[in-house]
PDB file of N, CA and C in Angstrom:
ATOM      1  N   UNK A   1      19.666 -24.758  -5.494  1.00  0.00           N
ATOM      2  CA  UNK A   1      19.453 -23.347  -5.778  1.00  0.00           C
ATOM      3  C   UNK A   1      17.960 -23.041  -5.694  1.00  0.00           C
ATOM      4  N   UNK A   2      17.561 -21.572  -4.946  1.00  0.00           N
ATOM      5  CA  UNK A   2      16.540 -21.786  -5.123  1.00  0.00           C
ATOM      6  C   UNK A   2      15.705 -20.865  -6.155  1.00  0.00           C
ATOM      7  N   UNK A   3      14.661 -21.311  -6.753  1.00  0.00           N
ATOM      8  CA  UNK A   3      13.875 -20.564  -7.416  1.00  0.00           C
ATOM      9  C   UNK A   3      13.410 -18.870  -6.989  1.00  0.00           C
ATOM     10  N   UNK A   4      13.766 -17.880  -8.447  1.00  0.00           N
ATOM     11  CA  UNK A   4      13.770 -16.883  -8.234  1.00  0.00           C
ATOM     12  C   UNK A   4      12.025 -16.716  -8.053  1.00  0.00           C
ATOM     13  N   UNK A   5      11.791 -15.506  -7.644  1.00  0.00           N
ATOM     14  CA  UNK A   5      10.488 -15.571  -7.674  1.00  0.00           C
ATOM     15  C   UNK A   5       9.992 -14.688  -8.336  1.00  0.00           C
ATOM     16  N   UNK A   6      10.602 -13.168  -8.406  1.00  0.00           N
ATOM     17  CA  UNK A   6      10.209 -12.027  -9.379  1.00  0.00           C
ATOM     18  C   UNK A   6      11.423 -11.762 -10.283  1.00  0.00           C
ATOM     19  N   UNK A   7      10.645 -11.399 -11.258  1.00  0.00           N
ATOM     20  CA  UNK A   7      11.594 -11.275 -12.911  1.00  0.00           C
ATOM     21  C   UNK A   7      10.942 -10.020 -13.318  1.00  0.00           C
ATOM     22  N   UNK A   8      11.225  -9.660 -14.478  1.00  0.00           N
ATOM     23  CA  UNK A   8      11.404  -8.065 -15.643  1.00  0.00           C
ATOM     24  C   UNK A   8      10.157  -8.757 -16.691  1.00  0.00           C
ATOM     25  N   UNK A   9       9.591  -7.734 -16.709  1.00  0.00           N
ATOM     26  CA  UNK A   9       9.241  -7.708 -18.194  1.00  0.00           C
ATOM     27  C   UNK A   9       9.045  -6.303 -18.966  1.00  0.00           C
ATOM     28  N   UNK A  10       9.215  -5.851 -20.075  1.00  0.00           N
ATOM     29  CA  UNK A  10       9.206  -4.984 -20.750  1.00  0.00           C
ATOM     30  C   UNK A  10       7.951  -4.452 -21.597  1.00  0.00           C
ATOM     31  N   UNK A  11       7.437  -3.199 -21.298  1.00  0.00           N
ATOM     32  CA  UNK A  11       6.109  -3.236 -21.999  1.00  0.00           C
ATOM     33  C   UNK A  11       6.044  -3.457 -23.204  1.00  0.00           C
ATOM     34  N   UNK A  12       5.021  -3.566 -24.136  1.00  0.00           N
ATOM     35  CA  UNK A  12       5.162  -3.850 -25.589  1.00  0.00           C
ATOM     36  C   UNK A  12       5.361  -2.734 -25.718  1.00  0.00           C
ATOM     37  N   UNK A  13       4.454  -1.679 -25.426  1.00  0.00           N
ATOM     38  CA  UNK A  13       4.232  -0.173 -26.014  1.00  0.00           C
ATOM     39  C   UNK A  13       4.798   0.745 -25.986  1.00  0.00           C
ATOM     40  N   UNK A  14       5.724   0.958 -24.502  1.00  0.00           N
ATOM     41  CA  UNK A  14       6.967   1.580 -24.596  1.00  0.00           C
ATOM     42  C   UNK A  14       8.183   0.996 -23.824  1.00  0.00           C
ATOM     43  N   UNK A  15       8.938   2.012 -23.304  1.00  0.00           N
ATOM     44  CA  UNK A  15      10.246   1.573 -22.918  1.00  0.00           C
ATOM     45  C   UNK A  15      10.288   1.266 -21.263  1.00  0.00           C
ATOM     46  N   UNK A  16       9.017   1.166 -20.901  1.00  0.00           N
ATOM     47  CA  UNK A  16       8.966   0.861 -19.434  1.00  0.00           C
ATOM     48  C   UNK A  16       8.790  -0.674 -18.959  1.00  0.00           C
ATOM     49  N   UNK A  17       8.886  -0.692 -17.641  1.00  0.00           N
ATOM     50  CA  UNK A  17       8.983  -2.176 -17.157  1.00  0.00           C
ATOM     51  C   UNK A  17       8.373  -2.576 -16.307  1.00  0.00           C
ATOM     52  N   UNK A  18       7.650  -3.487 -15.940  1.00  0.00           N
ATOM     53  CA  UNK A  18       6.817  -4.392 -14.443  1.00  0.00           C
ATOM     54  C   UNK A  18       7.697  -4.901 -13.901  1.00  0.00           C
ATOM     55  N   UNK A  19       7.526  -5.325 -12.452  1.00  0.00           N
ATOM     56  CA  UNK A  19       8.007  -6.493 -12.020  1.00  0.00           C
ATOM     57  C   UNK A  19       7.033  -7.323 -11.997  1.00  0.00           C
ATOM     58  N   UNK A  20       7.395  -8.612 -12.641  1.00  0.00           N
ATOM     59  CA  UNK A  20       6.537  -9.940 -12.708  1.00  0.00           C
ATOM     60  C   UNK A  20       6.571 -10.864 -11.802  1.00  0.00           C
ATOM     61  N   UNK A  21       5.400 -11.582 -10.982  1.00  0.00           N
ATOM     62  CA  UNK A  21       5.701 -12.796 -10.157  1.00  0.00           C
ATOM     63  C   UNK A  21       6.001 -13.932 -11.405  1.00  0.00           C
ATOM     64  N   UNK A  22       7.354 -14.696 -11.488  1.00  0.00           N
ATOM     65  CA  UNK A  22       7.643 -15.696 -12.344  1.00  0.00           C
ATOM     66  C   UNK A  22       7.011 -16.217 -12.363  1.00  0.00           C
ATOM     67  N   UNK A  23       5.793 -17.151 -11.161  1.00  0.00           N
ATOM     68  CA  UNK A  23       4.878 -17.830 -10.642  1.00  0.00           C
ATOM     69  C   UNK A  23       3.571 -18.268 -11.773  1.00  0.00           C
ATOM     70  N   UNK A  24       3.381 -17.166 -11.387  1.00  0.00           N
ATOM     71  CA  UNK A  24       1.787 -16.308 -12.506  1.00  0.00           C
ATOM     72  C   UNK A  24       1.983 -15.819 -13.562  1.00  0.00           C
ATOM     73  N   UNK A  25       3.229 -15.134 -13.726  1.00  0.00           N
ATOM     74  CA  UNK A  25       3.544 -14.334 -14.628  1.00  0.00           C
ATOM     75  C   UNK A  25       2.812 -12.911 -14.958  1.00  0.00           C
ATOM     76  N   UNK A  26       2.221 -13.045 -13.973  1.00  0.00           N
ATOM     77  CA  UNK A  26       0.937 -11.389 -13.343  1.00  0.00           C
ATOM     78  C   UNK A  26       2.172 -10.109 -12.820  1.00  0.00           C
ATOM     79  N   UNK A  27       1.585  -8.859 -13.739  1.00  0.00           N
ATOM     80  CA  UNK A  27       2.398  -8.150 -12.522  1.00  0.00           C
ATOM     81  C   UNK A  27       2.185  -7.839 -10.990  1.00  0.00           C
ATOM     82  N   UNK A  28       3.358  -7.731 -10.308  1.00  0.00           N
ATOM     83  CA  UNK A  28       3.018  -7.618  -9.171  1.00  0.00           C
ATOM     84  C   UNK A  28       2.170  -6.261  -8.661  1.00  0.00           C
ATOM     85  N   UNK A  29       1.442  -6.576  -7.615  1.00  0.00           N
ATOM     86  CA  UNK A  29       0.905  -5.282  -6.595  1.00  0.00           C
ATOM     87  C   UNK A  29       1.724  -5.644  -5.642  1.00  0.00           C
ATOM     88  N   UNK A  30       1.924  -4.421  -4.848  1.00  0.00           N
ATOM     89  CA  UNK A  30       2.611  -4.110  -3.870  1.00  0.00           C
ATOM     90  C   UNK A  30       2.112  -3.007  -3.203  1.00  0.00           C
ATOM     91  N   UNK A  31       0.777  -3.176  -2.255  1.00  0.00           N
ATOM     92  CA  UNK A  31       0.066  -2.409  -1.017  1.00  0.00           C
ATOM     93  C   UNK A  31      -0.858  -1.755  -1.723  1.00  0.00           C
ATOM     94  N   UNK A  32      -1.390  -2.549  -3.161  1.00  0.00           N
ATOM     95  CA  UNK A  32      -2.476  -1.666  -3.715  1.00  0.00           C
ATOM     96  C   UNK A  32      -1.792  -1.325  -4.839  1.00  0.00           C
ATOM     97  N   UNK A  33      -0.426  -1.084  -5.036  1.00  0.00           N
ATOM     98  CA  UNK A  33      -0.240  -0.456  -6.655  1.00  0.00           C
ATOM     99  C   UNK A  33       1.252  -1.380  -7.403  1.00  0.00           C
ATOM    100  N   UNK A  34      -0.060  -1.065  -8.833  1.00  0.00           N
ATOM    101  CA  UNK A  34       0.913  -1.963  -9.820  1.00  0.00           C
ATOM    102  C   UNK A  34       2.118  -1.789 -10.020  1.00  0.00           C
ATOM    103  N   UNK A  35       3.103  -2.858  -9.621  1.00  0.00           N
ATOM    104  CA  UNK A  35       4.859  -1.978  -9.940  1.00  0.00           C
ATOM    105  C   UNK A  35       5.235  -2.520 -11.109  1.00  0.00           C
ATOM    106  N   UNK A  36       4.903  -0.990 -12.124  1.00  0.00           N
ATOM    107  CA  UNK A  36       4.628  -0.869 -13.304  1.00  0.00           C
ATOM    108  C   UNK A  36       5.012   0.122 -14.022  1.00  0.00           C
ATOM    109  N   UNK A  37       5.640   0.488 -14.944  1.00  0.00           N
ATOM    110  CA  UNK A  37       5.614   2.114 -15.513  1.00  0.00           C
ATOM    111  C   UNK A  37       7.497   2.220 -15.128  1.00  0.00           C
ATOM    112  N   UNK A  38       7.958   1.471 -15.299  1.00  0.00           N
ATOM    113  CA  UNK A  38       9.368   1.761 -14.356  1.00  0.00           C
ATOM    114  C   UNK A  38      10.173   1.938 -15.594  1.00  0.00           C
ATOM    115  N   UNK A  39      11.534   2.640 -14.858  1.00  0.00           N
ATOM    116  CA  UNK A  39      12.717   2.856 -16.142  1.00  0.00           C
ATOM    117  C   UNK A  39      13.388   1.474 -15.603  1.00  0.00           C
ATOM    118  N   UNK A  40      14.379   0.819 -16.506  1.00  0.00           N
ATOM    119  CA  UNK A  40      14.666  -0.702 -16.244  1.00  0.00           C
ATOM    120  C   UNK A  40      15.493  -0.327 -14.996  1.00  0.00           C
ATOM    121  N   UNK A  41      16.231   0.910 -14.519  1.00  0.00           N
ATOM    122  CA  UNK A  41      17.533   0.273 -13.631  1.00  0.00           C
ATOM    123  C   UNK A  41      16.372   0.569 -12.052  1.00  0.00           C
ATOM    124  N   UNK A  42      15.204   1.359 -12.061  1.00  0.00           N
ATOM    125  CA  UNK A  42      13.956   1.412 -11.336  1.00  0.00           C
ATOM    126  C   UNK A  42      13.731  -0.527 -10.943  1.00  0.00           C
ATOM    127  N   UNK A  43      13.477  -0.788 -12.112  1.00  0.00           N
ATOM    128  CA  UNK A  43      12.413  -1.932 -11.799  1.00  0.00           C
ATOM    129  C   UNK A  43      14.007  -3.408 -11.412  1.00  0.00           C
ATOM    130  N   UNK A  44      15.110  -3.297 -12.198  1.00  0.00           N
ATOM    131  CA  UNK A  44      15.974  -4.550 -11.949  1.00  0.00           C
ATOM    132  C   UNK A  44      16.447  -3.781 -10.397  1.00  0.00           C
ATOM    133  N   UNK A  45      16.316  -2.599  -9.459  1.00  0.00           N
ATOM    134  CA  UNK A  45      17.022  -2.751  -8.268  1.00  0.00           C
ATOM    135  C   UNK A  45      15.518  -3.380  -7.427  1.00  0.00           C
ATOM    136  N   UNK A  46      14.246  -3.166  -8.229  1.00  0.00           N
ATOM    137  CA  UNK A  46      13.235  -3.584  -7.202  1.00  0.00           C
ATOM    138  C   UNK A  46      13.442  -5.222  -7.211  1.00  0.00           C
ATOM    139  N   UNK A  47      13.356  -5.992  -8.554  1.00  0.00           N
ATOM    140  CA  UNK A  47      13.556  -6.927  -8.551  1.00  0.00           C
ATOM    141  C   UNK A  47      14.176  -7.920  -7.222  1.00  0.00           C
ATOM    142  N   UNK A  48      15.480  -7.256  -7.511  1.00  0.00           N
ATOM    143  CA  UNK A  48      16.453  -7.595  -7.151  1.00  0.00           C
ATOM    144  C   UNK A  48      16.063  -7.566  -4.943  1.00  0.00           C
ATOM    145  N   UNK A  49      15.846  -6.187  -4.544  1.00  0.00           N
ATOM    146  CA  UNK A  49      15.152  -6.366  -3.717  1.00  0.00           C
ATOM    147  C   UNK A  49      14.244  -7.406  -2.696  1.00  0.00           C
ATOM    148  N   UNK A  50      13.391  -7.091  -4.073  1.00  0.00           N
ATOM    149  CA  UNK A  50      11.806  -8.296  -3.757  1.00  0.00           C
ATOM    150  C   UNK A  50      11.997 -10.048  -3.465  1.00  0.00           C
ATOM    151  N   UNK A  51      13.381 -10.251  -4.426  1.00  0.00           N
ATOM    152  CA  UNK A  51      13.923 -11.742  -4.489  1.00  0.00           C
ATOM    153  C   UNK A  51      14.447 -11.452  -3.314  1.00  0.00           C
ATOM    154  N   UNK A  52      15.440 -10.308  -2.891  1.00  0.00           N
ATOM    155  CA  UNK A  52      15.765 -11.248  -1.476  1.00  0.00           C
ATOM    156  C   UNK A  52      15.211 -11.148  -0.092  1.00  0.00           C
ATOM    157  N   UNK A  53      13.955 -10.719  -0.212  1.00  0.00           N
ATOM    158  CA  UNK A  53      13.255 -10.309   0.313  1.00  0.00           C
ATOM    159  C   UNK A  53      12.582 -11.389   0.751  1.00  0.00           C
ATOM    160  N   UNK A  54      12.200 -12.180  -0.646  1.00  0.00           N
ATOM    161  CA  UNK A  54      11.606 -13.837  -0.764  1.00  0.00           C
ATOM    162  C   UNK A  54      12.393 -14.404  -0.094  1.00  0.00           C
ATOM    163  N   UNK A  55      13.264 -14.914  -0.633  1.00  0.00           N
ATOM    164  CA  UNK A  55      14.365 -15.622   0.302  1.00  0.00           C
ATOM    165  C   UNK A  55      14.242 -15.691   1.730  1.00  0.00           C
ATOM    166  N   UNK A  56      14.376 -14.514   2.241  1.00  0.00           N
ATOM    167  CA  UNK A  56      14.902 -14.293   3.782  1.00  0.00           C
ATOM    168  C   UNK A  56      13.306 -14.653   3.984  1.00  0.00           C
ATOM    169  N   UNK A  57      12.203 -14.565   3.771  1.00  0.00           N
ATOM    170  CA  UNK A  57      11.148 -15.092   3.796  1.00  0.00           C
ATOM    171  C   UNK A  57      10.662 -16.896   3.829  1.00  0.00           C
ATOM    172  N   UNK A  58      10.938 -16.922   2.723  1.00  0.00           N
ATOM    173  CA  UNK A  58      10.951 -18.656   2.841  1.00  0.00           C
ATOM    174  C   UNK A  58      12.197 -19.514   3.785  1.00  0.00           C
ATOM    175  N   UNK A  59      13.456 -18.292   4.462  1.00  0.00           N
ATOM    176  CA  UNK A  59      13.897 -19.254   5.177  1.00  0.00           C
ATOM    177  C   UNK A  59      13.278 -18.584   6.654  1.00  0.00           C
ATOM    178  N   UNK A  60      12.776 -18.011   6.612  1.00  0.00           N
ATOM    179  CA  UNK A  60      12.228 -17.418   7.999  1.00  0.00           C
ATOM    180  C   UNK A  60      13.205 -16.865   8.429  1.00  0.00           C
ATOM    181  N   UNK A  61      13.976 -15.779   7.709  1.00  0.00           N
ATOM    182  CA  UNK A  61      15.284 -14.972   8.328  1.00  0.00           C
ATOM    183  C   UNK A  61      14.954 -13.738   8.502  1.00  0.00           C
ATOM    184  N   UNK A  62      13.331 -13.032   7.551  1.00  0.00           N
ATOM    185  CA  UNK A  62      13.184 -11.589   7.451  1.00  0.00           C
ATOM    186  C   UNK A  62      12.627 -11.077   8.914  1.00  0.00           C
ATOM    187  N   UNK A  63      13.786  -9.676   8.876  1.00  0.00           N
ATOM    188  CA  UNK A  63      12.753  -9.137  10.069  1.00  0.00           C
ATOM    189  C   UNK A  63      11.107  -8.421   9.602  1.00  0.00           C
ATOM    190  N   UNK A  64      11.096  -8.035  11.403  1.00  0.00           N
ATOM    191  CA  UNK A  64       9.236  -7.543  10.805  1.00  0.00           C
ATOM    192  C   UNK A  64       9.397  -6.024  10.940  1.00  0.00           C
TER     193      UNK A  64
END
C-alpha cells in the first residue's frame, strides 16, 4: 500500500482546515497560495484529489 501523502488538519482557532503534506507536516502551497481557510468537505475533496494526483505521479500515469 502506498503511503498517503496529504492529510487534514483543523485550525486551533476556528472551524477551518489546511491541507497538510503528511511528509513535513507544513501546510501545503499550491502556485503561491496557502490551501488554508477551508470548510472540511472544501479541504477532504482537495485532499482527496491531491493524493491521487500523487499517485498517478509516482507511478508516472499523470497526464500533463
Amino acid at each position: 500500500m502506498e503511503t498517503i501523502r496529504y492529510g487534514l488538519r483543523q485550525n486551533d482557532l476556528n472551524s477551518y482546515w489546511s491541507v497538510i503534506d503528511v511528509f513535513t507536516g507544513q501546510a501545503v502551497v499550491v502556485d503561491g497560495l496557502l490551501v488554508d481557510c477551508l470548510t472540511n468537505e472544501e479541504a477532504d475533496y482537495l485532499v482527496d484529489l491531491m493524493n491521487l494526483q500523487d499517485v498517478l505521479h509516482r507511478k508516472g500515469l499523470e497526464r500533463d
